[in-house]
PDBML (XML) file of the C-alpha atoms, coordinates in Angstrom:
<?xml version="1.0" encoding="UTF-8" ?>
<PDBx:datablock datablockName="MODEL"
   xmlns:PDBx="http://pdbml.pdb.org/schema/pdbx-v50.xsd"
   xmlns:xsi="http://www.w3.org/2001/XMLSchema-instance"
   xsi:schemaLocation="http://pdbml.pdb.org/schema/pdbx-v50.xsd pdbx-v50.xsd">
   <PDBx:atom_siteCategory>
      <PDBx:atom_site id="1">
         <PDBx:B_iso_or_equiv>0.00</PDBx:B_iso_or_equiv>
         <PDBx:Cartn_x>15.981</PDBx:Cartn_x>
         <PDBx:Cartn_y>13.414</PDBx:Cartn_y>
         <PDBx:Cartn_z>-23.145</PDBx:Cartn_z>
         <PDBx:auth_asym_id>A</PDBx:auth_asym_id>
         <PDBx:auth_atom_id>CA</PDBx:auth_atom_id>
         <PDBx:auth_comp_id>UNK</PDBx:auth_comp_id>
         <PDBx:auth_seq_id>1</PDBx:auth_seq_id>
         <PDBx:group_PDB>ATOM</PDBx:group_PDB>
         <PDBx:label_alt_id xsi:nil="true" />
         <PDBx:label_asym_id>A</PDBx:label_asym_id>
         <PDBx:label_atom_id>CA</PDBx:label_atom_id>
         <PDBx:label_comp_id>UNK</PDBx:label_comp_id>
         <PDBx:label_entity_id>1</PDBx:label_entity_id>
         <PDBx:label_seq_id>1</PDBx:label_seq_id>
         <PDBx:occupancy>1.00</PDBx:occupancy>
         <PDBx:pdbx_PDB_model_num>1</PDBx:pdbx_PDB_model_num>
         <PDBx:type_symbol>C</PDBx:type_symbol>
      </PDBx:atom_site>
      <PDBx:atom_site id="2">
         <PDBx:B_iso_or_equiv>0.00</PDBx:B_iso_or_equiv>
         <PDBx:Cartn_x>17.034</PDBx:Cartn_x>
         <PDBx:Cartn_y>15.854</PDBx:Cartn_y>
         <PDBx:Cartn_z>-21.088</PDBx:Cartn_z>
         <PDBx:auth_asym_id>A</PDBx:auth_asym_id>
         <PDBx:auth_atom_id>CA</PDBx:auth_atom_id>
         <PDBx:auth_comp_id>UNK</PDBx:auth_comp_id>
         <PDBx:auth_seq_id>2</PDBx:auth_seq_id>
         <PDBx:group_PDB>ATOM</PDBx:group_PDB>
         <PDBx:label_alt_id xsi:nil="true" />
         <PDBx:label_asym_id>A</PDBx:label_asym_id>
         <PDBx:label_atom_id>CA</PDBx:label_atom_id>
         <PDBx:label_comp_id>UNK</PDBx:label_comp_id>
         <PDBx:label_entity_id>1</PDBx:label_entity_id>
         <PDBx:label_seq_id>2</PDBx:label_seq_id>
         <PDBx:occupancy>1.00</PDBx:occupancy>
         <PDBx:pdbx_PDB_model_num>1</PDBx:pdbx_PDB_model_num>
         <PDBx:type_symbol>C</PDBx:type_symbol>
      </PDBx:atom_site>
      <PDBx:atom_site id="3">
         <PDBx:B_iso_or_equiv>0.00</PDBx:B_iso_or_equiv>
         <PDBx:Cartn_x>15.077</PDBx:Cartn_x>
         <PDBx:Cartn_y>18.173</PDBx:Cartn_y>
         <PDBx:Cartn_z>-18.724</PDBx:Cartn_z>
         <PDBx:auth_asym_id>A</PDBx:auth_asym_id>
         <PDBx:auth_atom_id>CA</PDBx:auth_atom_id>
         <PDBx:auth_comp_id>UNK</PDBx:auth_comp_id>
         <PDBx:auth_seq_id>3</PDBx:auth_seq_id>
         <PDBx:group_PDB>ATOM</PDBx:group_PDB>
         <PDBx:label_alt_id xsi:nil="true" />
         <PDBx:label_asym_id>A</PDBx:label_asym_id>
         <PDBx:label_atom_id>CA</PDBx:label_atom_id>
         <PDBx:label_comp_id>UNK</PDBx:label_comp_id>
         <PDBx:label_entity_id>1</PDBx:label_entity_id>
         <PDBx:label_seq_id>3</PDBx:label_seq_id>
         <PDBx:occupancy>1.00</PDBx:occupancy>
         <PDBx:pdbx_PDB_model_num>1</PDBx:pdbx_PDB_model_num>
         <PDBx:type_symbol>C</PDBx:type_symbol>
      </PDBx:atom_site>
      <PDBx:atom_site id="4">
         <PDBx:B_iso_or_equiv>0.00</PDBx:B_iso_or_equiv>
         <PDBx:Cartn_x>15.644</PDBx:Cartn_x>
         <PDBx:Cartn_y>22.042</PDBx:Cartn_y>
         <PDBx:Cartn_z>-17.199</PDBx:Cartn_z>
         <PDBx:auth_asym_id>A</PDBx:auth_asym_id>
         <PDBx:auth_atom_id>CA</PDBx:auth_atom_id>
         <PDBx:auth_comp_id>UNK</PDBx:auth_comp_id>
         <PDBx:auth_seq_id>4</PDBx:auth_seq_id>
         <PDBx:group_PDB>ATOM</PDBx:group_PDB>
         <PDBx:label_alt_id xsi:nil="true" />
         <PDBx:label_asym_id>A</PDBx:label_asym_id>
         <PDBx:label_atom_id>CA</PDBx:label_atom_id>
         <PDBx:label_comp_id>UNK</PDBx:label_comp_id>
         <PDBx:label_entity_id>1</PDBx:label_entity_id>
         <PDBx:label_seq_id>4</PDBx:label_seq_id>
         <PDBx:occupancy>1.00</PDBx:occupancy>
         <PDBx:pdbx_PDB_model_num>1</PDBx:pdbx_PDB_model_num>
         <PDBx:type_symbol>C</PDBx:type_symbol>
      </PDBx:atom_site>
      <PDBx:atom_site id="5">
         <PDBx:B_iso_or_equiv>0.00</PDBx:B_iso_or_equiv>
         <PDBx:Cartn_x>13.809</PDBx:Cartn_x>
         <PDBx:Cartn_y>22.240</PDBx:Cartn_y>
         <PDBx:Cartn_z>-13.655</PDBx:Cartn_z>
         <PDBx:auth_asym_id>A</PDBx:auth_asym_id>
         <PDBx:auth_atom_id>CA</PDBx:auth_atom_id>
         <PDBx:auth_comp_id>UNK</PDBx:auth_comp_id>
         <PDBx:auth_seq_id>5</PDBx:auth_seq_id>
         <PDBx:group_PDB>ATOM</PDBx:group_PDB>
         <PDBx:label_alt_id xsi:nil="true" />
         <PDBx:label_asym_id>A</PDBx:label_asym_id>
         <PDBx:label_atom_id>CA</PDBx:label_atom_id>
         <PDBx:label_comp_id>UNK</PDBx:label_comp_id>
         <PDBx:label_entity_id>1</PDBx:label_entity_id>
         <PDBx:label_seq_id>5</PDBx:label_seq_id>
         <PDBx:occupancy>1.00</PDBx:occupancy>
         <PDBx:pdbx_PDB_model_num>1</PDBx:pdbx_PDB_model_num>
         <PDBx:type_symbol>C</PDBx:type_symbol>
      </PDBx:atom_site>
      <PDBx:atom_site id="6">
         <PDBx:B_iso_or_equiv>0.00</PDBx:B_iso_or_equiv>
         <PDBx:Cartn_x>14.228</PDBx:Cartn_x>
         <PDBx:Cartn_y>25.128</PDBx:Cartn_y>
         <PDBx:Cartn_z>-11.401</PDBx:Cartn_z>
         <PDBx:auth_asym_id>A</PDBx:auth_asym_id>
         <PDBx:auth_atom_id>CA</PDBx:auth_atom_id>
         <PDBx:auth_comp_id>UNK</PDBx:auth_comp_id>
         <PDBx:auth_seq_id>6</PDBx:auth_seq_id>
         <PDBx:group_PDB>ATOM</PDBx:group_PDB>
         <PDBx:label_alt_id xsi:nil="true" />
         <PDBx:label_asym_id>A</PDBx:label_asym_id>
         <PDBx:label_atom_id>CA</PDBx:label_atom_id>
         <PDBx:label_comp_id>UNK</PDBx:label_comp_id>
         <PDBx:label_entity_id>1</PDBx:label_entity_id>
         <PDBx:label_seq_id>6</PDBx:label_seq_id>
         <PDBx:occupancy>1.00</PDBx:occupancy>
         <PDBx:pdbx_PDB_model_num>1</PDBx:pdbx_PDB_model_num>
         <PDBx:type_symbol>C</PDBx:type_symbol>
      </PDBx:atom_site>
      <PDBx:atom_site id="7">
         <PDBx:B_iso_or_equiv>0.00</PDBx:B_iso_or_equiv>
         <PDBx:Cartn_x>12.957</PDBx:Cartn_x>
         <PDBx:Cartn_y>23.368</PDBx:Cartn_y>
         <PDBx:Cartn_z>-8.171</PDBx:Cartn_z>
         <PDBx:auth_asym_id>A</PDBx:auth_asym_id>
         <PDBx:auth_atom_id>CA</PDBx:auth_atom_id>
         <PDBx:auth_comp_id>UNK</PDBx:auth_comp_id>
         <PDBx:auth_seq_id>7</PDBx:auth_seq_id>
         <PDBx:group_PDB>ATOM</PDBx:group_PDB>
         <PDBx:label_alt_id xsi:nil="true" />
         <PDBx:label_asym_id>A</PDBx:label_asym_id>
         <PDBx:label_atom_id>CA</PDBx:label_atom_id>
         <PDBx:label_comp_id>UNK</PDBx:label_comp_id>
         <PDBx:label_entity_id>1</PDBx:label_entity_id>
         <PDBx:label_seq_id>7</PDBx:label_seq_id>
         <PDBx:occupancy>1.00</PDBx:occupancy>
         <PDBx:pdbx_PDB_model_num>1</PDBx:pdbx_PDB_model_num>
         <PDBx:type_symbol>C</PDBx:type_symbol>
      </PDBx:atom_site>
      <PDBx:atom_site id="8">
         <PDBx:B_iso_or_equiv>0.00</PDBx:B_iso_or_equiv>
         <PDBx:Cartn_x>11.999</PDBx:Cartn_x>
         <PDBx:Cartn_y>25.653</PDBx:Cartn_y>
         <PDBx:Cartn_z>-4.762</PDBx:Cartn_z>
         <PDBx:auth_asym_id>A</PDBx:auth_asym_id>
         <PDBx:auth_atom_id>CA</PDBx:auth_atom_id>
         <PDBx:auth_comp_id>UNK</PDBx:auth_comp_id>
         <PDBx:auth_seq_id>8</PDBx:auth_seq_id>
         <PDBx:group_PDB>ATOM</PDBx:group_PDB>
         <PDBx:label_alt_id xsi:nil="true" />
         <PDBx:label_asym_id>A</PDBx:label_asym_id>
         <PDBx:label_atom_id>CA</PDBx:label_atom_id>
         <PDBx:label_comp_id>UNK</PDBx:label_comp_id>
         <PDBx:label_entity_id>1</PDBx:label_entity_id>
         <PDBx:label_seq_id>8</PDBx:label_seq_id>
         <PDBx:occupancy>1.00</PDBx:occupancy>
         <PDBx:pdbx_PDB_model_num>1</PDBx:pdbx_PDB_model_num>
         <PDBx:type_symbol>C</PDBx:type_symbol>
      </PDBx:atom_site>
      <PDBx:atom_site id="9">
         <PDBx:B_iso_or_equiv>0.00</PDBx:B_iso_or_equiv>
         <PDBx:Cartn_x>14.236</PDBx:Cartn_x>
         <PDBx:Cartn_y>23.855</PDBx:Cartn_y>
         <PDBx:Cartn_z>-1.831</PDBx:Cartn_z>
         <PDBx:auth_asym_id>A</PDBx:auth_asym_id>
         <PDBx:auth_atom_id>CA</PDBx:auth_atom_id>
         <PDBx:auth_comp_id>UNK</PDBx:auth_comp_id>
         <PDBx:auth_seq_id>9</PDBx:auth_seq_id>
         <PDBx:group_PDB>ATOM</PDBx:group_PDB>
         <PDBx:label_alt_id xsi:nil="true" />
         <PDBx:label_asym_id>A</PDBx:label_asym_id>
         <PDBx:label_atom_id>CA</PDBx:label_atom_id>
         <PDBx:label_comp_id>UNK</PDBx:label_comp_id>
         <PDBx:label_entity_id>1</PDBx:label_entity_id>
         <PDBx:label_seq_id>9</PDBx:label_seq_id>
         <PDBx:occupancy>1.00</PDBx:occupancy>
         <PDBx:pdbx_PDB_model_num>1</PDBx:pdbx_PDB_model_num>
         <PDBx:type_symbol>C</PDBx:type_symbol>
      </PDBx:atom_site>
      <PDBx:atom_site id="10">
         <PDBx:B_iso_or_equiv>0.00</PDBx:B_iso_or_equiv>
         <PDBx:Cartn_x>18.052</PDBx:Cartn_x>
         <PDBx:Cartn_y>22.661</PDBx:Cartn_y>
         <PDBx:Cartn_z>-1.972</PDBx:Cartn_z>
         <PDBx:auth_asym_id>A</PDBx:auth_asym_id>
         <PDBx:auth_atom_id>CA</PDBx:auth_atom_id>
         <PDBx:auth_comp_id>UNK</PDBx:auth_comp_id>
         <PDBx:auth_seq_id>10</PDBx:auth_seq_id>
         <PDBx:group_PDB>ATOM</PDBx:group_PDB>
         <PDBx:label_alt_id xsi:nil="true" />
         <PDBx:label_asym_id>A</PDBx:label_asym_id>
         <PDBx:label_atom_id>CA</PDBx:label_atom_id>
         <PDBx:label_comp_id>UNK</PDBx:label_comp_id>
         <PDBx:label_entity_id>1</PDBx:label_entity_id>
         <PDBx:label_seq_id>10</PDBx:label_seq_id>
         <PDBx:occupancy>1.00</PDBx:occupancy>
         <PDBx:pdbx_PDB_model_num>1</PDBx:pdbx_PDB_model_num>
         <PDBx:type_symbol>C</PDBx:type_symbol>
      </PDBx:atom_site>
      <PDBx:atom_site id="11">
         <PDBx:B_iso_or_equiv>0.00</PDBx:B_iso_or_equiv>
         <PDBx:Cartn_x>18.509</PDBx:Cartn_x>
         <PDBx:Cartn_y>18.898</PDBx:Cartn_y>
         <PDBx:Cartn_z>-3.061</PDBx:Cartn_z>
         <PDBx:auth_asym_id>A</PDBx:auth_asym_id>
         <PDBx:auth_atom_id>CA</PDBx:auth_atom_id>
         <PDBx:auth_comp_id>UNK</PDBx:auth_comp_id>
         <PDBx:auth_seq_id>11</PDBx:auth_seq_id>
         <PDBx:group_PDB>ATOM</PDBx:group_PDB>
         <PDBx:label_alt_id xsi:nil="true" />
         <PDBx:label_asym_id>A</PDBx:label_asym_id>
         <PDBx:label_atom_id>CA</PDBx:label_atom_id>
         <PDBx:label_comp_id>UNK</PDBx:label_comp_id>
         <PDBx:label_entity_id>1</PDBx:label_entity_id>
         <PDBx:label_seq_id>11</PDBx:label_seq_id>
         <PDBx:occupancy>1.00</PDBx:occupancy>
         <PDBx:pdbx_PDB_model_num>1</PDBx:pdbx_PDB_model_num>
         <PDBx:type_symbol>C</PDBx:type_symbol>
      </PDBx:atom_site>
      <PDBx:atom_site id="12">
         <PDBx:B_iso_or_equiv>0.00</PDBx:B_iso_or_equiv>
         <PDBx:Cartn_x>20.148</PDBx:Cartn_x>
         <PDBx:Cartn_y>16.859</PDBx:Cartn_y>
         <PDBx:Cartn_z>-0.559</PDBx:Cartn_z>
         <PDBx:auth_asym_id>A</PDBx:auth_asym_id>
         <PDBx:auth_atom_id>CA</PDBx:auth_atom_id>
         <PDBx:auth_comp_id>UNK</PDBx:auth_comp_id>
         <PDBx:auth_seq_id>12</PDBx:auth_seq_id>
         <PDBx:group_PDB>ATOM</PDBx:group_PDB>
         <PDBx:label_alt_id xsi:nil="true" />
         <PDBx:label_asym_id>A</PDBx:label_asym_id>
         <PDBx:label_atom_id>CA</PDBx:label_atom_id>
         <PDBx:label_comp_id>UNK</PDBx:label_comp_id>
         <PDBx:label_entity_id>1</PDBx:label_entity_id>
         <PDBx:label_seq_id>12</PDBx:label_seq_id>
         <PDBx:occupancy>1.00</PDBx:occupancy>
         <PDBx:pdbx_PDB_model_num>1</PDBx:pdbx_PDB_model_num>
         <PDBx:type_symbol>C</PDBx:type_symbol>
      </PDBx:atom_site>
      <PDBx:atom_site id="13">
         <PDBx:B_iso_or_equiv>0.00</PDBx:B_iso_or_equiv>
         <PDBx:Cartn_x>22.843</PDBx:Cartn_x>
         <PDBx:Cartn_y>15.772</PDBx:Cartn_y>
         <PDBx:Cartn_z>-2.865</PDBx:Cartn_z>
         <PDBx:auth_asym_id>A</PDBx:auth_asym_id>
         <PDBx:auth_atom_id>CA</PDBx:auth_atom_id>
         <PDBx:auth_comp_id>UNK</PDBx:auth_comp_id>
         <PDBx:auth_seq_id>13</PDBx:auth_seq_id>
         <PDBx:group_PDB>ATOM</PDBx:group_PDB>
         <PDBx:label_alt_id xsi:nil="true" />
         <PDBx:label_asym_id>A</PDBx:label_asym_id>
         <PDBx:label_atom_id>CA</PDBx:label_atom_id>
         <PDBx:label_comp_id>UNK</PDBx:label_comp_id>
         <PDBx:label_entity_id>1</PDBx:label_entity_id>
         <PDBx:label_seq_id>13</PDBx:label_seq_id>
         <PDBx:occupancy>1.00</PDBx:occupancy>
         <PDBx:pdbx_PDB_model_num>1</PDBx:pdbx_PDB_model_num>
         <PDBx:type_symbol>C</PDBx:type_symbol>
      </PDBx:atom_site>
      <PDBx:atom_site id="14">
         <PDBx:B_iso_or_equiv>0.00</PDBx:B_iso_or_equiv>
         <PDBx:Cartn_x>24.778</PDBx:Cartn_x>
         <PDBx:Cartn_y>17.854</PDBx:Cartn_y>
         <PDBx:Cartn_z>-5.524</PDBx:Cartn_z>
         <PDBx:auth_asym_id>A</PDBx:auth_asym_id>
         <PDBx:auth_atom_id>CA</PDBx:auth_atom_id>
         <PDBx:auth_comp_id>UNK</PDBx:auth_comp_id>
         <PDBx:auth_seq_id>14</PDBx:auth_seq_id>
         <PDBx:group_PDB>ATOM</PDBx:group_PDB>
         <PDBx:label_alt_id xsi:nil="true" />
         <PDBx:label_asym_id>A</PDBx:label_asym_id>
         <PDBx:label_atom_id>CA</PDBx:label_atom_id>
         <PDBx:label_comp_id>UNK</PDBx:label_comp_id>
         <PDBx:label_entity_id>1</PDBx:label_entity_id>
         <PDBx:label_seq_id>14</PDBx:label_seq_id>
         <PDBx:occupancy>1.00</PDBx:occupancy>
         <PDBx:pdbx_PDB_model_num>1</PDBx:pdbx_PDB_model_num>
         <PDBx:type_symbol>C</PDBx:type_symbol>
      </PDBx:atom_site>
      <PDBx:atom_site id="15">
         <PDBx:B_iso_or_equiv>0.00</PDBx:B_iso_or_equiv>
         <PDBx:Cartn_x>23.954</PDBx:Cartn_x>
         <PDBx:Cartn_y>14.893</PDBx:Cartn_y>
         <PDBx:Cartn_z>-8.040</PDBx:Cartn_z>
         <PDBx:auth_asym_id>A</PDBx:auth_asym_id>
         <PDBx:auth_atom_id>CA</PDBx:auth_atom_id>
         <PDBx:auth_comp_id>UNK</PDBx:auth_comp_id>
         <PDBx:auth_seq_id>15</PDBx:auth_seq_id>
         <PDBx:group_PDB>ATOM</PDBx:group_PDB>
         <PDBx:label_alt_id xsi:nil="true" />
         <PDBx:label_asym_id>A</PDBx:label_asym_id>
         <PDBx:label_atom_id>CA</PDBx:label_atom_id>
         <PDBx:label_comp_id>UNK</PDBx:label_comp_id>
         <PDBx:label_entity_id>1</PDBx:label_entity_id>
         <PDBx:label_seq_id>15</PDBx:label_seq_id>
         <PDBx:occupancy>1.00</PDBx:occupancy>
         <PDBx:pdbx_PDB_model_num>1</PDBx:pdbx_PDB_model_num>
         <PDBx:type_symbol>C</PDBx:type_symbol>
      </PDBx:atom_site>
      <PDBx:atom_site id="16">
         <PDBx:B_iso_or_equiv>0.00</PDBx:B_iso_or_equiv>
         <PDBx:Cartn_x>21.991</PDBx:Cartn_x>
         <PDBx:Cartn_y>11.644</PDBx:Cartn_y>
         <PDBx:Cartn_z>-7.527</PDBx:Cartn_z>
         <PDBx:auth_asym_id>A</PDBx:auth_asym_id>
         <PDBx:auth_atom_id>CA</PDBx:auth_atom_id>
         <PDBx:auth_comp_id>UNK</PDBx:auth_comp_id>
         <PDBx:auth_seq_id>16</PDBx:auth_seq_id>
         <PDBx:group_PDB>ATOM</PDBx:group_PDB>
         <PDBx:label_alt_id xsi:nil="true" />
         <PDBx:label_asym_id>A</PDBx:label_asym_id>
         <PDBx:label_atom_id>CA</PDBx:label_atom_id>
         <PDBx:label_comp_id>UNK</PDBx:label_comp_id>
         <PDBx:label_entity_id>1</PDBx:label_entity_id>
         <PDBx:label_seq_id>16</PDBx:label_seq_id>
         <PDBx:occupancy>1.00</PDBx:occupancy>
         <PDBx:pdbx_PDB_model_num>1</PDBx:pdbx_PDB_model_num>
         <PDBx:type_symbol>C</PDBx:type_symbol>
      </PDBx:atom_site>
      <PDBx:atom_site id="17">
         <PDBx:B_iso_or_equiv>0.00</PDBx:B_iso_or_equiv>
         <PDBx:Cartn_x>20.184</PDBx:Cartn_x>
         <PDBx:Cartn_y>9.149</PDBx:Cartn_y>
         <PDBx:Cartn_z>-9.824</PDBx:Cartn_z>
         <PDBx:auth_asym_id>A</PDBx:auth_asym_id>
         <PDBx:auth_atom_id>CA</PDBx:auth_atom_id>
         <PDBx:auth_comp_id>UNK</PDBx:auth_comp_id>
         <PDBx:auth_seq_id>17</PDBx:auth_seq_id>
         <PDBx:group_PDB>ATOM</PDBx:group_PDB>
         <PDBx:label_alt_id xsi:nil="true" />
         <PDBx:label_asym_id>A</PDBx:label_asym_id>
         <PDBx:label_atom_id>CA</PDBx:label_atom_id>
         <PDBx:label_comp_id>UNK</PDBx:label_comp_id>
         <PDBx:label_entity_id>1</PDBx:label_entity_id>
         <PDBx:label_seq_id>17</PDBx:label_seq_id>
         <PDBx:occupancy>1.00</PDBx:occupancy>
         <PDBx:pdbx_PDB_model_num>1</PDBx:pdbx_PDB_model_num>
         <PDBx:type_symbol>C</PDBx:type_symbol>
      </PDBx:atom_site>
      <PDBx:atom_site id="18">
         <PDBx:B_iso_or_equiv>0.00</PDBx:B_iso_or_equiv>
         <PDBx:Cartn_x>16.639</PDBx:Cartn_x>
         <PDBx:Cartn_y>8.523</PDBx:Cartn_y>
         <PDBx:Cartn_z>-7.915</PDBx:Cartn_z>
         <PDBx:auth_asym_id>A</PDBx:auth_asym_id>
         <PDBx:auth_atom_id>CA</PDBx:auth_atom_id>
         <PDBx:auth_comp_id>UNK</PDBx:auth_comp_id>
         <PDBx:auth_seq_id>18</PDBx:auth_seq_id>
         <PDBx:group_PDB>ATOM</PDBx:group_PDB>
         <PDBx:label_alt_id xsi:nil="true" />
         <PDBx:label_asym_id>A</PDBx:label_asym_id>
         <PDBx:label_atom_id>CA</PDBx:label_atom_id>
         <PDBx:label_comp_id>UNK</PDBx:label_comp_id>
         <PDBx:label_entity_id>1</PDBx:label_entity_id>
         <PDBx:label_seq_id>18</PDBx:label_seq_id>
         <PDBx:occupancy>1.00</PDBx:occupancy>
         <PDBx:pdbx_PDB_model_num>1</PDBx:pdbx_PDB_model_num>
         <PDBx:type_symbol>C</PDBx:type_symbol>
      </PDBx:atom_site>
      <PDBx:atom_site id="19">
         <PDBx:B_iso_or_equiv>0.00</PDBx:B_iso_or_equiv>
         <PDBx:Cartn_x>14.883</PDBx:Cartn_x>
         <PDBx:Cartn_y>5.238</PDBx:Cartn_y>
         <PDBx:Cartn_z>-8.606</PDBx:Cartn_z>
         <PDBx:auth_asym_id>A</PDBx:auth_asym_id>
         <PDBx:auth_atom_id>CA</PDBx:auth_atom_id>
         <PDBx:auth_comp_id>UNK</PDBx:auth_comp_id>
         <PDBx:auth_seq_id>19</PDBx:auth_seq_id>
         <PDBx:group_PDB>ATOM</PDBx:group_PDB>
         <PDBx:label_alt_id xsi:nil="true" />
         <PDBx:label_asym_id>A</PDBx:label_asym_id>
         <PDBx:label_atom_id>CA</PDBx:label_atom_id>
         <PDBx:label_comp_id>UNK</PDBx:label_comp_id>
         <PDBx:label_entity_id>1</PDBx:label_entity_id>
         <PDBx:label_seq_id>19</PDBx:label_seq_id>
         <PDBx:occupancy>1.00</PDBx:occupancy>
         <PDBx:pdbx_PDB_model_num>1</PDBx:pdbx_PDB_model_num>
         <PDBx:type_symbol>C</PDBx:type_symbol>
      </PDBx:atom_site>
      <PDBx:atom_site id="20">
         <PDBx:B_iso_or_equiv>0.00</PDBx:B_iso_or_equiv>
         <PDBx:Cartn_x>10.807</PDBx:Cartn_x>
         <PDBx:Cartn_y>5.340</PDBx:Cartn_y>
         <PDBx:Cartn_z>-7.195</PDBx:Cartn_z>
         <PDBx:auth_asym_id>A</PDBx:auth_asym_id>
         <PDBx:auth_atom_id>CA</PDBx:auth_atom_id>
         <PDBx:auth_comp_id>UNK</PDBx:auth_comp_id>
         <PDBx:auth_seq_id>20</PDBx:auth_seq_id>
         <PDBx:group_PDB>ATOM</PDBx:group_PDB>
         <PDBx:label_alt_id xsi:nil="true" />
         <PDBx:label_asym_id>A</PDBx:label_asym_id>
         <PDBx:label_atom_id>CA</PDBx:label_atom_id>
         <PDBx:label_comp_id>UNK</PDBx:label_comp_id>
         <PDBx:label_entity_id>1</PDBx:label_entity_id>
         <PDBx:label_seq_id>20</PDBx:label_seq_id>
         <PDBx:occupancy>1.00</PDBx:occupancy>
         <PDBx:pdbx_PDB_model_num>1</PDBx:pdbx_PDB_model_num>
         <PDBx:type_symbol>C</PDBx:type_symbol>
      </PDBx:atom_site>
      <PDBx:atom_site id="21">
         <PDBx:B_iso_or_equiv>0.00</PDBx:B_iso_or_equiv>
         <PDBx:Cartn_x>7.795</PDBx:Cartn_x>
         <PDBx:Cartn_y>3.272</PDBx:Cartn_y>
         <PDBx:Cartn_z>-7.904</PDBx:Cartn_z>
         <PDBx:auth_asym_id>A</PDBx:auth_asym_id>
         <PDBx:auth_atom_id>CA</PDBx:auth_atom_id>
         <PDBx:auth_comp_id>UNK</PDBx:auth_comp_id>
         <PDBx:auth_seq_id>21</PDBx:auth_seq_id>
         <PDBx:group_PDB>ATOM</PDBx:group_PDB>
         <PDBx:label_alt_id xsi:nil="true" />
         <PDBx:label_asym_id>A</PDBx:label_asym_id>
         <PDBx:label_atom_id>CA</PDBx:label_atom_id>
         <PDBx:label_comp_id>UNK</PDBx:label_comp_id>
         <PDBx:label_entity_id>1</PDBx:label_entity_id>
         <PDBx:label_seq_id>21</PDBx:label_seq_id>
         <PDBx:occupancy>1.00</PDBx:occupancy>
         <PDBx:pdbx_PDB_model_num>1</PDBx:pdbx_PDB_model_num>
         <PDBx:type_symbol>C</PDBx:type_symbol>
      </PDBx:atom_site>
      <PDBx:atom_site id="22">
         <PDBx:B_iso_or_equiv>0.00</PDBx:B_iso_or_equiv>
         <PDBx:Cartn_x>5.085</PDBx:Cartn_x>
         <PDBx:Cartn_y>5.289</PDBx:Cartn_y>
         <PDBx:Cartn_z>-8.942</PDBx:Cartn_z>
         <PDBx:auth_asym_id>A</PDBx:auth_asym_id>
         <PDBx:auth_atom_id>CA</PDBx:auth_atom_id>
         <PDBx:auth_comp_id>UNK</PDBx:auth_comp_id>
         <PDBx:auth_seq_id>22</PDBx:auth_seq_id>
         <PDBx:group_PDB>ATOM</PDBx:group_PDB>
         <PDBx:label_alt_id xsi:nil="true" />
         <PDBx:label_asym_id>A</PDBx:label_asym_id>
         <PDBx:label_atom_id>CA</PDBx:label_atom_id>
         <PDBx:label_comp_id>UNK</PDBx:label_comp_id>
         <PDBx:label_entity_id>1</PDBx:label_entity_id>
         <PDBx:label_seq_id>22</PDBx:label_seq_id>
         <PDBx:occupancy>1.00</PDBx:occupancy>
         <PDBx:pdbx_PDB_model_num>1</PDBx:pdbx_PDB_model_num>
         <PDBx:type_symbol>C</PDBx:type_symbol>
      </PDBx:atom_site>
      <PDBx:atom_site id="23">
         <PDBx:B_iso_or_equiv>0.00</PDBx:B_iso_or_equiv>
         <PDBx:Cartn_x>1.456</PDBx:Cartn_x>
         <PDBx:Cartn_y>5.268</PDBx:Cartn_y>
         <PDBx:Cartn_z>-9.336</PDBx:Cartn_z>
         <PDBx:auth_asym_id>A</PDBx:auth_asym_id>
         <PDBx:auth_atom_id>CA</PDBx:auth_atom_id>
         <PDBx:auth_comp_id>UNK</PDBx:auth_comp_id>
         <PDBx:auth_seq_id>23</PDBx:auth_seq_id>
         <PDBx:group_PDB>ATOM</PDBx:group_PDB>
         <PDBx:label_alt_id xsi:nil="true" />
         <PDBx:label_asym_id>A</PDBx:label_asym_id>
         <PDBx:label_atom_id>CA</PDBx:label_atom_id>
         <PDBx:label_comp_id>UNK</PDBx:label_comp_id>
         <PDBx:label_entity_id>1</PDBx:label_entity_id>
         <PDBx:label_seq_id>23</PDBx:label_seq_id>
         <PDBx:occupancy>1.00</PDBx:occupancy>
         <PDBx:pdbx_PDB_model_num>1</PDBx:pdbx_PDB_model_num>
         <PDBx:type_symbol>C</PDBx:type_symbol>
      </PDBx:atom_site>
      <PDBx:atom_site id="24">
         <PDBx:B_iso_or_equiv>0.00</PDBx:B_iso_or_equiv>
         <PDBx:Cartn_x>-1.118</PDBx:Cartn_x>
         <PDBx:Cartn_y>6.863</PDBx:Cartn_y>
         <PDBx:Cartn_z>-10.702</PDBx:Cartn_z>
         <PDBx:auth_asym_id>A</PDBx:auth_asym_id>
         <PDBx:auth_atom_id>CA</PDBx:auth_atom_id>
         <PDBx:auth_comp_id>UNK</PDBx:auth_comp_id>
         <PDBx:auth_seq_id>24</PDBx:auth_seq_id>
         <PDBx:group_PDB>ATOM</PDBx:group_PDB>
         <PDBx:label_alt_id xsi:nil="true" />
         <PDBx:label_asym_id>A</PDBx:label_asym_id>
         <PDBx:label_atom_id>CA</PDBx:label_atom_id>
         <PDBx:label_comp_id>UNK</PDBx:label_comp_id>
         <PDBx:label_entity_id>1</PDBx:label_entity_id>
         <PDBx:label_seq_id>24</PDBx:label_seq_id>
         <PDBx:occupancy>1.00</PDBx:occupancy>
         <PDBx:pdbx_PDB_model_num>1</PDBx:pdbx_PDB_model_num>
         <PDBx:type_symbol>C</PDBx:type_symbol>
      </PDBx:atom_site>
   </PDBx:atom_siteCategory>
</PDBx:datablock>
Protein backbone atom coordinates (compact mmCIF):
# COMPACT_ATOMS: atom_id res chain seq x y z
CA UNK A 1 0.00 0.00 0.00
CA UNK A 2 1.29 3.00 -0.81
CA UNK A 3 0.36 6.54 0.37
CA UNK A 4 0.59 10.39 -1.29
CA UNK A 5 0.96 12.99 1.72
CA UNK A 6 1.72 16.55 1.14
CA UNK A 7 2.89 17.36 4.76
CA UNK A 8 3.33 21.37 5.99
CA UNK A 9 7.17 21.44 7.44
CA UNK A 10 10.48 19.86 5.84
CA UNK A 11 11.27 16.20 7.09
CA UNK A 12 14.46 15.91 8.77
CA UNK A 13 15.69 13.25 6.50
CA UNK A 14 15.27 12.94 2.64
CA UNK A 15 14.06 9.23 3.35
CA UNK A 16 13.62 7.32 6.64
CA UNK A 17 11.61 4.24 7.77
CA UNK A 18 9.95 5.46 11.29
CA UNK A 19 9.05 2.75 13.78
CA UNK A 20 6.50 4.31 16.90
CA UNK A 21 4.26 2.72 19.41
CA UNK A 22 0.99 4.06 19.21
CA UNK A 23 -2.13 4.34 21.09
CA UNK A 24 -5.35 5.12 20.86
Amino acid sequence: KTYWAIVCNEPPEEQATLTHWLTR
